[in-house]
Protein backbone atom coordinates (compact mmCIF):
# COMPACT_ATOMS: atom_id res chain seq x y z
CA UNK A 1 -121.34 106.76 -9.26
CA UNK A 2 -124.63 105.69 -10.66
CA UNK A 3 -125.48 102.37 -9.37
CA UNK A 4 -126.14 101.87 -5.68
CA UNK A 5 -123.02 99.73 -4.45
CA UNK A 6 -120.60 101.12 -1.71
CA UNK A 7 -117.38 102.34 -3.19
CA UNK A 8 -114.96 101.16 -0.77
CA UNK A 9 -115.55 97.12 0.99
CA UNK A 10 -114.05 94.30 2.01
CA UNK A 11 -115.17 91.12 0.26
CA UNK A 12 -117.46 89.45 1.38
CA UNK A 13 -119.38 92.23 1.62
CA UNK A 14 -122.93 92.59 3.37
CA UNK A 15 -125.46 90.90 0.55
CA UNK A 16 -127.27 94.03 -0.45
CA UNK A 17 -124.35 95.36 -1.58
CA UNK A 18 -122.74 92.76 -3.75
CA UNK A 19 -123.29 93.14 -7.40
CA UNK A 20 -126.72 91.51 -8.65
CA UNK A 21 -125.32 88.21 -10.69
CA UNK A 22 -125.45 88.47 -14.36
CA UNK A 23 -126.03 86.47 -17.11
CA UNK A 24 -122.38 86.33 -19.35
CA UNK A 25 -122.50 86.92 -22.87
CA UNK A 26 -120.87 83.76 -24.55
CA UNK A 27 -123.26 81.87 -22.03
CA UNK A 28 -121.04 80.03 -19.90
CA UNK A 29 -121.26 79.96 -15.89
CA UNK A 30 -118.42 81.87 -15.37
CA UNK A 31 -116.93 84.42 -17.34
CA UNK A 32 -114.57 83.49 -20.12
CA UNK A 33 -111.55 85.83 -19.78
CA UNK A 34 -108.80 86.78 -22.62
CA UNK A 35 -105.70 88.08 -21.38
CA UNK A 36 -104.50 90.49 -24.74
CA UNK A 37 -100.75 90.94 -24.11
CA UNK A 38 -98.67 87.80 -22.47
CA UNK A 39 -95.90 89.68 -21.46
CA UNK A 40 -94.74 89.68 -17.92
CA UNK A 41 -98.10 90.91 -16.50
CA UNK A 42 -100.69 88.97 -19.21
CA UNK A 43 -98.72 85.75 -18.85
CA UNK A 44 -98.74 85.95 -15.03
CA UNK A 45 -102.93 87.10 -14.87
CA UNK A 46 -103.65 84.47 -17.25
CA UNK A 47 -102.06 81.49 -15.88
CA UNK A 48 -103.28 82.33 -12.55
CA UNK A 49 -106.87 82.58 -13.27
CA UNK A 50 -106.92 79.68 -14.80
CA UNK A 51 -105.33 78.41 -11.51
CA UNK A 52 -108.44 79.90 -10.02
CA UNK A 53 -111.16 77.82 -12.37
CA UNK A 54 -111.67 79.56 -15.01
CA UNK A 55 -111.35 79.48 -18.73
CA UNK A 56 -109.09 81.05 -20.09
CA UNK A 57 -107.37 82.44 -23.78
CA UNK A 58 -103.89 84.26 -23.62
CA UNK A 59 -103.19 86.36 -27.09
CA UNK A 60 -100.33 88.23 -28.41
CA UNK A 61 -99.28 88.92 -31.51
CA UNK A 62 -95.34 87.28 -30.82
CA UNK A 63 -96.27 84.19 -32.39
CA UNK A 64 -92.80 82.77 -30.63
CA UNK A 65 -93.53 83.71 -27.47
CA UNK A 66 -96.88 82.01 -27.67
CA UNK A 67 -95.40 78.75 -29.20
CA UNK A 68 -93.62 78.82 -26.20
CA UNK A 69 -96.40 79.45 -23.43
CA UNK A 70 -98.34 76.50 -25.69
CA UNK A 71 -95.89 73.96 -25.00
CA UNK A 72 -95.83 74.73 -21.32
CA UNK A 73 -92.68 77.11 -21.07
CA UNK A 74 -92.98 80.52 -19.17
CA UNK A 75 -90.80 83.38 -21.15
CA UNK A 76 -89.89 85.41 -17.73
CA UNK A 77 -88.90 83.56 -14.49
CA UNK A 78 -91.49 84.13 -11.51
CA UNK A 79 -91.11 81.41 -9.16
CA UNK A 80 -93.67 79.17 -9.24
CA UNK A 81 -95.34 79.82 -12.47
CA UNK A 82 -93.79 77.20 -14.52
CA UNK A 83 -95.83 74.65 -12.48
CA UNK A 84 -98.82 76.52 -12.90
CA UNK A 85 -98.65 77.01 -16.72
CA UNK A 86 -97.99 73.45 -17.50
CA UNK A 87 -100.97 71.93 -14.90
CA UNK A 88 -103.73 74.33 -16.53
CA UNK A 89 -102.76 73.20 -19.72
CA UNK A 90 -103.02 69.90 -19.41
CA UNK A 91 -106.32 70.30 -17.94
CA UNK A 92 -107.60 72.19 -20.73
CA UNK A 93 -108.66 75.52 -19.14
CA UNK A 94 -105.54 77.65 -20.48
CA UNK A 95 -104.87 78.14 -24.03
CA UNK A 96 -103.03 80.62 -26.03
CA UNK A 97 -103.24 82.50 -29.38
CA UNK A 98 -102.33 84.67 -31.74
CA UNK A 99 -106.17 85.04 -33.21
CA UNK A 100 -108.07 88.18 -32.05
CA UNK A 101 -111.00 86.91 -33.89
CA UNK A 102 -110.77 83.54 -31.47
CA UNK A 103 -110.60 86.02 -28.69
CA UNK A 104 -113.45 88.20 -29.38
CA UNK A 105 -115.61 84.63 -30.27
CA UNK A 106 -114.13 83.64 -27.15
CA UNK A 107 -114.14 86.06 -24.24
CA UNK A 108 -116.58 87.76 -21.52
CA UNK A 109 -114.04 89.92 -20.38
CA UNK A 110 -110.99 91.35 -21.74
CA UNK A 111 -108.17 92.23 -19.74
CA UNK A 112 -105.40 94.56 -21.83
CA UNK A 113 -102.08 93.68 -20.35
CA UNK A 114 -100.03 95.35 -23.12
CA UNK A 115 -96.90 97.41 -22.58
CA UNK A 116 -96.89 101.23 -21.92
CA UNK A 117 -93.12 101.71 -22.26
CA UNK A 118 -91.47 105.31 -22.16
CA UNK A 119 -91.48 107.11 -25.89
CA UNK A 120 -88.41 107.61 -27.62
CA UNK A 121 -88.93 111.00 -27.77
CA UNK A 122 -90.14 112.22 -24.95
CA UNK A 123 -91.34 111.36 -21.50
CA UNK A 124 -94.36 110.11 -22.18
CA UNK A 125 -96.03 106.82 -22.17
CA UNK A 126 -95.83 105.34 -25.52
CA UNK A 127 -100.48 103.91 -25.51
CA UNK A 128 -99.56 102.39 -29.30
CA UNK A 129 -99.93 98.70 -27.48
CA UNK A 130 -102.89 99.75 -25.91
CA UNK A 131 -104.22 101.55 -29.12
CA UNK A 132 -103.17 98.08 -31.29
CA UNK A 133 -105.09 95.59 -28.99
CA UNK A 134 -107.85 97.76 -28.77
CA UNK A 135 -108.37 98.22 -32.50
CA UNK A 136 -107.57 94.43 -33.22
CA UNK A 137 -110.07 93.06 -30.66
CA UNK A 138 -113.15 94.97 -31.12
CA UNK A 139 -113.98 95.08 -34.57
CA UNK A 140 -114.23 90.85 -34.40
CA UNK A 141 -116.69 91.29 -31.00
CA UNK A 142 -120.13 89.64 -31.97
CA UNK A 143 -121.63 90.18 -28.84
CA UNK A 144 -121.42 92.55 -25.27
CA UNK A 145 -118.16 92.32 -23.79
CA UNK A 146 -116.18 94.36 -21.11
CA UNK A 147 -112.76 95.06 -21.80
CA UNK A 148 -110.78 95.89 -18.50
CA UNK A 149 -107.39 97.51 -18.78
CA UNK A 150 -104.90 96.57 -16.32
CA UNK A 151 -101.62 97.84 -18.05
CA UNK A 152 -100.13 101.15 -16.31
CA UNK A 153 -101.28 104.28 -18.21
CA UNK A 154 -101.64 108.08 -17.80
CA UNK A 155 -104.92 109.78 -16.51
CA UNK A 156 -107.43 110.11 -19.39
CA UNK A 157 -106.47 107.19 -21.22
CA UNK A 158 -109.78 104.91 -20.13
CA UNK A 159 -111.68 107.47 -21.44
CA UNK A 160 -109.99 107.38 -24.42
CA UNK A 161 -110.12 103.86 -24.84
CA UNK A 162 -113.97 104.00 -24.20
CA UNK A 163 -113.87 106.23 -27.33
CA UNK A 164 -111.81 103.53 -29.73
CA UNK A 165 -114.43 100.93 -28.56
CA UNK A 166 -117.77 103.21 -29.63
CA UNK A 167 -115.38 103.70 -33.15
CA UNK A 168 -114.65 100.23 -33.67
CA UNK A 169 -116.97 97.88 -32.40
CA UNK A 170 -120.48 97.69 -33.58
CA UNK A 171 -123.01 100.11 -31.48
CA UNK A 172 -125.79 97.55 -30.98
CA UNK A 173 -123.64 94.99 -28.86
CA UNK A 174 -123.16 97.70 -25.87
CA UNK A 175 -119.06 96.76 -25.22
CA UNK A 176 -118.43 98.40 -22.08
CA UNK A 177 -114.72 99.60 -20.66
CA UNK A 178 -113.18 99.33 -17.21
CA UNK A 179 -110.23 99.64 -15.74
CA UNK A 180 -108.37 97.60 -12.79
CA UNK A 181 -104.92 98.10 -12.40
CA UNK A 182 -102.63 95.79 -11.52
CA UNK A 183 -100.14 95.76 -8.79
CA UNK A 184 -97.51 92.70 -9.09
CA UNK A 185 -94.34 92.57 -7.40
CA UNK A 186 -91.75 90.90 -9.42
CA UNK A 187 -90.93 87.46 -7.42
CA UNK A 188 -94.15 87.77 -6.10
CA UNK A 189 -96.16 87.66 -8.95
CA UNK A 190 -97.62 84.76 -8.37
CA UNK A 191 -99.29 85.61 -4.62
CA UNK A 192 -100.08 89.10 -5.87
CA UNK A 193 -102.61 87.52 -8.62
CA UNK A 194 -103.96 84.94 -6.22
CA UNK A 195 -103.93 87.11 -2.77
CA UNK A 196 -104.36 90.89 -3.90
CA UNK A 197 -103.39 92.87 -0.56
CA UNK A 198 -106.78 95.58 -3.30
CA UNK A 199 -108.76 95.31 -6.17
CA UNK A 200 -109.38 98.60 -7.68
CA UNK A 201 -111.89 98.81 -10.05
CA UNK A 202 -112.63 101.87 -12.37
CA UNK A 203 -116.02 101.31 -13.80
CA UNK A 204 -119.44 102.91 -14.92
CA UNK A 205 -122.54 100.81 -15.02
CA UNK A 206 -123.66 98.14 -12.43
CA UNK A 207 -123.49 95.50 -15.61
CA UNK A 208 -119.67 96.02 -15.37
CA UNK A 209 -119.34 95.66 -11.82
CA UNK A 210 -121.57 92.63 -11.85
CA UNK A 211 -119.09 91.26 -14.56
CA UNK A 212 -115.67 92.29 -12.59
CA UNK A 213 -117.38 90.68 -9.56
CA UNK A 214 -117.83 87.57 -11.55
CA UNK A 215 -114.37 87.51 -13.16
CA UNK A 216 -112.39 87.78 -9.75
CA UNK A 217 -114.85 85.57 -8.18
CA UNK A 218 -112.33 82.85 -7.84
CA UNK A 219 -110.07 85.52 -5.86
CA UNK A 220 -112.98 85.96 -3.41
CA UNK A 221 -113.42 82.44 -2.67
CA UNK A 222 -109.86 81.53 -1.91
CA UNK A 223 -110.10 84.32 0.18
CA UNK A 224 -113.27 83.19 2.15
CA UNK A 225 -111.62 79.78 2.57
CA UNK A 226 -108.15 81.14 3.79
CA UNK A 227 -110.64 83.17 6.39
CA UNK A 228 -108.95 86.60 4.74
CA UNK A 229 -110.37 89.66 2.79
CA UNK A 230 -110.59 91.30 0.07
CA UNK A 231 -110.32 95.28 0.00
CA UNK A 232 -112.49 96.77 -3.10
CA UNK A 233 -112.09 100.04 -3.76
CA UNK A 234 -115.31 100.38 -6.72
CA UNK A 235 -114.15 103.94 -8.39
CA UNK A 236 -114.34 106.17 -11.71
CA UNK A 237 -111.90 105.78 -13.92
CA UNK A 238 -109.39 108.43 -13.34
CA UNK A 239 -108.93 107.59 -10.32
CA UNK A 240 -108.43 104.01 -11.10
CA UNK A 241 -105.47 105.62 -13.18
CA UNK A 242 -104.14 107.10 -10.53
CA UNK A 243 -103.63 104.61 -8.22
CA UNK A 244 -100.97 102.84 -10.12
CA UNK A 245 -98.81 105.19 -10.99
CA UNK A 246 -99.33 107.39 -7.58
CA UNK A 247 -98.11 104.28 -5.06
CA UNK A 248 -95.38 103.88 -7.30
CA UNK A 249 -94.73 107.91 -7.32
CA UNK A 250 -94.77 107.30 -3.89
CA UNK A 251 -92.29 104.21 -3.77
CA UNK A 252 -90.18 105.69 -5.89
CA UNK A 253 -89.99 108.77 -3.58
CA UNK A 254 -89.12 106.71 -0.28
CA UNK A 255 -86.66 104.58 -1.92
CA UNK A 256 -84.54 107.88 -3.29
CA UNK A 257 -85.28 109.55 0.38
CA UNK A 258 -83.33 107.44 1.85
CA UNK A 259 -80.56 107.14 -1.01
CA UNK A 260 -80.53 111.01 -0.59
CA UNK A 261 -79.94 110.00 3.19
CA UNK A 262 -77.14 107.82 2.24
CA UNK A 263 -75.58 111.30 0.58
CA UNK A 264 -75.92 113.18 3.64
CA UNK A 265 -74.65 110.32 5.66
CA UNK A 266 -71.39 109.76 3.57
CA UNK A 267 -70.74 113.42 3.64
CA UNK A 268 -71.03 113.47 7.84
CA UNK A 269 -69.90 109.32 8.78
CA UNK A 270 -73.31 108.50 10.03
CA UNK A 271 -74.70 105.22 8.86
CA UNK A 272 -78.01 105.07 6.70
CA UNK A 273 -78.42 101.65 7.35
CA UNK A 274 -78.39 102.41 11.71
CA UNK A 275 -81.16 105.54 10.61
CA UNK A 276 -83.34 103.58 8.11
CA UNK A 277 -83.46 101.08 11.04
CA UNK A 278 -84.40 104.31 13.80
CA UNK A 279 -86.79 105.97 11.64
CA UNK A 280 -88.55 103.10 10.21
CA UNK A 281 -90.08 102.04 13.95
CA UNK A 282 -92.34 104.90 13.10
CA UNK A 283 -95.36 103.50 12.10
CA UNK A 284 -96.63 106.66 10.33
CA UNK A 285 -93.06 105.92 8.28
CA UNK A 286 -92.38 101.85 8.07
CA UNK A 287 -89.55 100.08 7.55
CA UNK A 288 -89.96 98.97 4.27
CA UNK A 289 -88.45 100.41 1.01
CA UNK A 290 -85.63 102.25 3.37
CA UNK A 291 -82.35 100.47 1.83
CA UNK A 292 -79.98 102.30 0.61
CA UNK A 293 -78.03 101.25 -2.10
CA UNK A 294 -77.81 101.78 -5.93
CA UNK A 295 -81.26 102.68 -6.41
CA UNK A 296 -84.58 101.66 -8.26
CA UNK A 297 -84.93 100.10 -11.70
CA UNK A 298 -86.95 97.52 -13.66
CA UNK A 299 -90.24 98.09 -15.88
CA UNK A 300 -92.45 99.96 -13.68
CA UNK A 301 -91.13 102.84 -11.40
CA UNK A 302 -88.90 104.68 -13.66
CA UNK A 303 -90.68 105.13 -16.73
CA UNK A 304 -94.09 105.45 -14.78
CA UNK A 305 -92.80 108.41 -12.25
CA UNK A 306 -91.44 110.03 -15.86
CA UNK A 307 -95.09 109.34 -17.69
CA UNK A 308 -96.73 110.86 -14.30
CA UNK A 309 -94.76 114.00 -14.71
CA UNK A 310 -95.34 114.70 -18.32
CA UNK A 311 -99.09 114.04 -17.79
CA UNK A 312 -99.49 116.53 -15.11
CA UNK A 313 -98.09 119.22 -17.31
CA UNK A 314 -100.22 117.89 -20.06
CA UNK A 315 -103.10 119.05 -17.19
CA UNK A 316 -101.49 122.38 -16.38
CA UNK A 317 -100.44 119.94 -12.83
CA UNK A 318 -96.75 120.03 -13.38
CA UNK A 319 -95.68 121.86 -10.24
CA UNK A 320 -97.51 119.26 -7.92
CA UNK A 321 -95.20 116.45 -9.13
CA UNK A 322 -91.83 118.65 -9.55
CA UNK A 323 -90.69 116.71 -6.86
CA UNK A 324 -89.93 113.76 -8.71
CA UNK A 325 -87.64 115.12 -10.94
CA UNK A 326 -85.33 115.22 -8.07
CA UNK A 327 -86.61 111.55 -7.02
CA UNK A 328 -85.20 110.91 -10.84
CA UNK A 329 -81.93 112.21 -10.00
CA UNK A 330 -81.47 111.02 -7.08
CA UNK A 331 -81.84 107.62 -8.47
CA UNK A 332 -79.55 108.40 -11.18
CA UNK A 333 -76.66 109.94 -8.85
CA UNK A 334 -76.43 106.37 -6.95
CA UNK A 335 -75.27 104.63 -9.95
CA UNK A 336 -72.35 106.93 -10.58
CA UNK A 337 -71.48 106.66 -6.64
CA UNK A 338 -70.10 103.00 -7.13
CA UNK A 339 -68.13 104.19 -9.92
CA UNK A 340 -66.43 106.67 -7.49
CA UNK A 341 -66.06 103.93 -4.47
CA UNK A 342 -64.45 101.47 -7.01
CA UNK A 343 -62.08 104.49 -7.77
CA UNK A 344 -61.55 105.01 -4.49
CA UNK A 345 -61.02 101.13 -3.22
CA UNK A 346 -58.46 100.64 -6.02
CA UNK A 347 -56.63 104.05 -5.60
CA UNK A 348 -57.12 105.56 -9.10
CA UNK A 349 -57.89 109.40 -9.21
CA UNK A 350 -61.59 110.37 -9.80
CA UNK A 351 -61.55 113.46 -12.78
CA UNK A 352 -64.09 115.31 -14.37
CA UNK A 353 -63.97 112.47 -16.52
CA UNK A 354 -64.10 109.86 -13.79
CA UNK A 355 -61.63 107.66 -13.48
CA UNK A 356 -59.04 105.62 -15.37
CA UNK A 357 -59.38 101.81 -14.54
CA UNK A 358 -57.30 100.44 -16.89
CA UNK A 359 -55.82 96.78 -16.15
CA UNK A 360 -58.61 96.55 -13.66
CA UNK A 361 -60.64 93.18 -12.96
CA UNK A 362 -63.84 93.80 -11.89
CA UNK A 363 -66.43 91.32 -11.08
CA UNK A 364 -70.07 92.61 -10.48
CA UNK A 365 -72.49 90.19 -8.73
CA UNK A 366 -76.11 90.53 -10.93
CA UNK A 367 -77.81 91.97 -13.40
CA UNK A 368 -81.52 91.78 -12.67
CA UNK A 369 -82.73 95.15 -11.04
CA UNK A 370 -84.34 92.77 -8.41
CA UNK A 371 -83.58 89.36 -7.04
CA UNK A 372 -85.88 86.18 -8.13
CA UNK A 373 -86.45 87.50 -11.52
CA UNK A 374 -84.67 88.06 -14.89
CA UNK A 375 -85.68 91.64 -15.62
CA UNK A 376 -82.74 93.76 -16.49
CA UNK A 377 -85.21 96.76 -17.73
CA UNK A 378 -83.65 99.77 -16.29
CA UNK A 379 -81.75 97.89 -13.96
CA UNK A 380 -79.39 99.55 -11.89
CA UNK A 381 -76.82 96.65 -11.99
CA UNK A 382 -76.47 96.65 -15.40
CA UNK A 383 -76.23 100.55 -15.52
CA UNK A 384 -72.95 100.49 -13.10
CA UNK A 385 -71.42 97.34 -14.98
CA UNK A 386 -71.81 99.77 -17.91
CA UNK A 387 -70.22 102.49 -16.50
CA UNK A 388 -66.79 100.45 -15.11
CA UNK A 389 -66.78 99.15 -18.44
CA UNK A 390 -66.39 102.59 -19.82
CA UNK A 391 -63.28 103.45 -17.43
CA UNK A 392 -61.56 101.06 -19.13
CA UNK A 393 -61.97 98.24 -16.59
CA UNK A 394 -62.41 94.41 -17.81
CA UNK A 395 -65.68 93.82 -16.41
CA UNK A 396 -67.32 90.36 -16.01
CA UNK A 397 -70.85 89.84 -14.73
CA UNK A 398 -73.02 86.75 -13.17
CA UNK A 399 -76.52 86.66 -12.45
CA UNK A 400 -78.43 83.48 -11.49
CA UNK A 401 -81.33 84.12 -13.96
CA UNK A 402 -80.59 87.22 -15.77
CA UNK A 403 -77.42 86.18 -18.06
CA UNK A 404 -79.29 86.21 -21.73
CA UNK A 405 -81.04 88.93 -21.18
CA UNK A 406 -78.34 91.06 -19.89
CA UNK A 407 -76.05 89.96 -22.90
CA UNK A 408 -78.63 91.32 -24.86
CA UNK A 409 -78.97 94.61 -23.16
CA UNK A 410 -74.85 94.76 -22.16
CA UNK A 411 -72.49 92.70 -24.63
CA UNK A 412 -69.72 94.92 -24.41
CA UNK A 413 -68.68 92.89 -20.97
CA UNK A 414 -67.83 89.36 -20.46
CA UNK A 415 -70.36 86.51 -18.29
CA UNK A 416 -69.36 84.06 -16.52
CA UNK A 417 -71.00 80.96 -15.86
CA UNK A 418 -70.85 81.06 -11.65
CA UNK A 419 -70.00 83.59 -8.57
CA UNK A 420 -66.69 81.65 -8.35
CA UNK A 421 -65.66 82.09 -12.16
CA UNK A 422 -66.50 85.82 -12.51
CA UNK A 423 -64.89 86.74 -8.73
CA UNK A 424 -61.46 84.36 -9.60
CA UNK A 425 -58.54 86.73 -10.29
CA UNK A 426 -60.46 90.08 -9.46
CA UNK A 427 -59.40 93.38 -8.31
CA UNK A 428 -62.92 94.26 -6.76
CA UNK A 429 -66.49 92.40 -6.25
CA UNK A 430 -69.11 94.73 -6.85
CA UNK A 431 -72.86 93.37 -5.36
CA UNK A 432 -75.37 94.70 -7.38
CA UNK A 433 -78.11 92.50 -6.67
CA UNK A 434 -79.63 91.03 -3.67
CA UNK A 435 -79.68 87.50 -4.61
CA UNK A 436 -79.44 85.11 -1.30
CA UNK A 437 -76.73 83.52 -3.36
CA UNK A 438 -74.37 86.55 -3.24
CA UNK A 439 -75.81 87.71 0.09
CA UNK A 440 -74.62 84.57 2.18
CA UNK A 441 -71.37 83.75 0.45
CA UNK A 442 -68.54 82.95 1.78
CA UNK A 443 -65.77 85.96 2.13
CA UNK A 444 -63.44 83.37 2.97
CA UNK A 445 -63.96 81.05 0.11
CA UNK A 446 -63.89 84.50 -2.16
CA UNK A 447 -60.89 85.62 -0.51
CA UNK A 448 -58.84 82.58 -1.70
CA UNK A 449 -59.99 83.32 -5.56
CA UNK A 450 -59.50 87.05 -5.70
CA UNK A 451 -56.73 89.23 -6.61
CA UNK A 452 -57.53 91.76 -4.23
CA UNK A 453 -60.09 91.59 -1.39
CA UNK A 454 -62.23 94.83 -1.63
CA UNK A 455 -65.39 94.68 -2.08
CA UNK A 456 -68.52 97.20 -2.92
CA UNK A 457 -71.62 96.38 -0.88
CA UNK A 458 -74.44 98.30 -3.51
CA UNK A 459 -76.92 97.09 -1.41
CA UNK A 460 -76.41 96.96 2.10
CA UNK A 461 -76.92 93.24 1.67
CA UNK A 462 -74.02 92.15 3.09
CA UNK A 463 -72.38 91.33 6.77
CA UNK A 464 -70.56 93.80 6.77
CA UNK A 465 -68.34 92.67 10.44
CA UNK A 466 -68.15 89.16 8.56
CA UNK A 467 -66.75 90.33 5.63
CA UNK A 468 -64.28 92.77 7.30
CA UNK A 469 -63.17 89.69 9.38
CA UNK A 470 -62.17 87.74 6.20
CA UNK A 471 -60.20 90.64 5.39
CA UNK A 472 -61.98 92.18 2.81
CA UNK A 473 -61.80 95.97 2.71
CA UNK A 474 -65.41 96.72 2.44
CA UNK A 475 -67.38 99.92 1.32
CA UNK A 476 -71.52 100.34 1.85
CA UNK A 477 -73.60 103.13 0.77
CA UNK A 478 -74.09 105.39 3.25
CA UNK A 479 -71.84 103.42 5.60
CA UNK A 480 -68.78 104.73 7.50
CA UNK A 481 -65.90 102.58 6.14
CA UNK A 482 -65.04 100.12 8.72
């Protein structure tokens, strides 16, 4: 690095080694921060540090979805941000926009929070968002600014971004690029922003660390007050990169190790639930992430393990990561497993073409590839619904906060309105989602409103010698059937 600061602390750190304080650019005493992309993560980031004190401008070129944020309604649901959003509006230190001019007048720093989706065509990540904001928000800067990505992107593409800046914004002001990824858990969002477990920050000069240091100040000193700290890891860019998309390589990789368990442990009547249990006392292993069930979904770990593959052949890497190809799979084969314990539960034949469920009410409980939000991206639950609706089977779904957008992504099934409408009359209760809702029902109460009492556990959410009790004949993944 070239400025004397310790590359790995824990804030507070000892006083000759925090950042010298610096002067910001608009003038203000702390550093006004734009948020360009108010999607899940720029919404979250920007309602939050406002939270924290400071002043802040959320832009996006969805002029809808900012009318909404403007009026004090959040687009996604993350408990707890609804509150948030409407207090730091009303006390003036949140706005939104859909004026990059008014941002680069505006800001200090500018976080890009834009998506990085999988391309069409490939498996790639698609940088046109982070391209767009770039090019819009620099040629309006009138003065030095640091623009921070935080959105999830292959290795190289700081660099790159560094090189869009010196092409579009004028030489003389010295805009400088960073890069701090972000690492939200959906339902957690909220914490995560407020109490990061890291900060990892990608940088060059000791004028950007001096302004990152100033723009998570507010982070630091709910930490001091709490009595907690901080972990800063101060690194170069690539491997800024590579933090994001390696822990959730390496997420990715548990969570389909122990689906692959569930295989092995359906083939030979062990129970994956009994070994995840054994294994995880290990400390060197853990216990979390080791649930078997249908397998991983949402916005983040399966396009980002497919983006981390195609860059490391892009690097002449490819054989390091080969591995999670078969992660891929693996994730992939789950879904289709339900399909074959619905066959099986209802005694239809499985053929090469799967089976024939005909006449069949199903009911599958949500839609969301997570509880406690309403993401559906990639969701596993949605994936399954989809493929009992292709055997023929009249398939109705409920979620708790996932219904419109699931219509959107799924409308060839029908919704109901509550667990007790879409189970009534059934043939078989798929649980697809790990809502508490669904995971402390009743089986009694569901037992008098079914047609048939069987029931797919996709999960491991469920008790299973409660449910069994009621009746129900019950299937797990990775279980022995009871």
């Amino acid at each position: 690095m070239s400025f004397p600061y310790s590359p790995t602390q824990a804030y507070p750190p000892p006083q000759a080694q925090q950042p010298t304080p610096v002067v910001m650019p608009s003038g203000a005493q702390r550093p006004r921060l734009t948020f360009i992309g108010t999607g899940y993560l720029g919404a979250t980031y920007a309602i939050c540090f406002a939270e924290l004190g400071y002043e802040v401008l959320g832009v996006d070129v969805d002029e809808a979805k900012i009318a909404k944020l403007a009026a004090g309604e959040v687009p996604i649901h993350e408990p707890g941000l609804d509150e948030l959003l409407r207090r730091n509006l009303a006390a003036g230190r949140l706005r939104f926009s859909t004026d990059y001019r008014e941002a680069a007048d505006f800001g200090d720093v500018h976080f890009i929070c834009v998506g990085t989706p999988q391309r069409p065509d490939g498996m790639s990540a698609d940088l046109s968002y982070v391209e767009t904001a770039v090019t819009s928000l620099v040629p309006h800067l009138t003065r030095k600014a640091l623009i921070v990505g935080k959105s999830t992107v292959p290795v190289g593409t700081a660099e790159w971004v560094e090189q869009l800046v010196g092409k579009h914004a004028p030489a003389e002001l010295g805009v400088e690029v960073a890069w701090s990824p972000e690492f939200l858990q959906e339902g957690f969002a909220v914490e995560d922003v407020l109490r990061p477990n890291r900060l990892v920050l990608g940088l060059k000069s000791a004028w950007a660390h001096s302004m990152l240091f100033a723009a998570h100040k507010g982070v630091f000193e709910l930490a001091v007050n709490e009595d907690r700290e901080v972990p800063v890891v101060v690194t170069d860019f690539a491997t800024a990169e590579l933090v994001k998309v390696a822990a959730n390589a390496f997420l990715a990789t548990k969570i389909s190790f122990i689906n692959a368990m569930a295989e092995v442990c359906e083939a030979s009547g062990a129970d994956v639930s009994q070994l995840a249990r054994a294994i995880g006392y290990d400390d060197r292993i853990g216990k979390k992430f080791l649930r078997a069930g249908v397998g991983f979904g949402g916005g983040c770990l399966p396009k980002d393990i497919r983006s981390f593959q195609a860059r490391a052949q892009e690097l002449g890497a490819g054989e390091a990561l080969r591995f999670l190809h078969e992660v891929d799979l693996i994730n992939q084969r789950r879904r289709g497993r339900v399909v074959q314990l619905a066959a099986e539960l209802l005694g239809r034949p499985y053929g090469p073409a799967g089976p024939d469920l005909s006449g069949m009410r199903i009911a599958v409980l949500g839609a969301t590839f997570k509880p406690n939000t309403d993401d559906v991206r990639d969701s596993p639950a949605i994936a399954v619904a989809r493929k009992l609706a292709r055997t023929g089977a009249q398939v109705g779904v409920y979620d708790p906060q996932g219904m419109e957008n699931a219509k959107r992504d799924l409308p060839e099934v029908s919704y109901a309105q509550s667990m007790t409408d879409v189970v009534r009359d059934a043939d078989l209760v798929c649980v697809l989602t790990a809502w508490e809702e669904f995971r402390y029902a009743d089986p009694n109460v569901l037992g008098a409103l079914v047609n048939g009492k069987r029931v797919i556990d996709g999960l491991n959410c469920l008790d299973q010698p409660l449910w069994t009790a009621a009746g129900w004949e019950f299937r797990g993944m990775g279980r022995p059937n009871p």
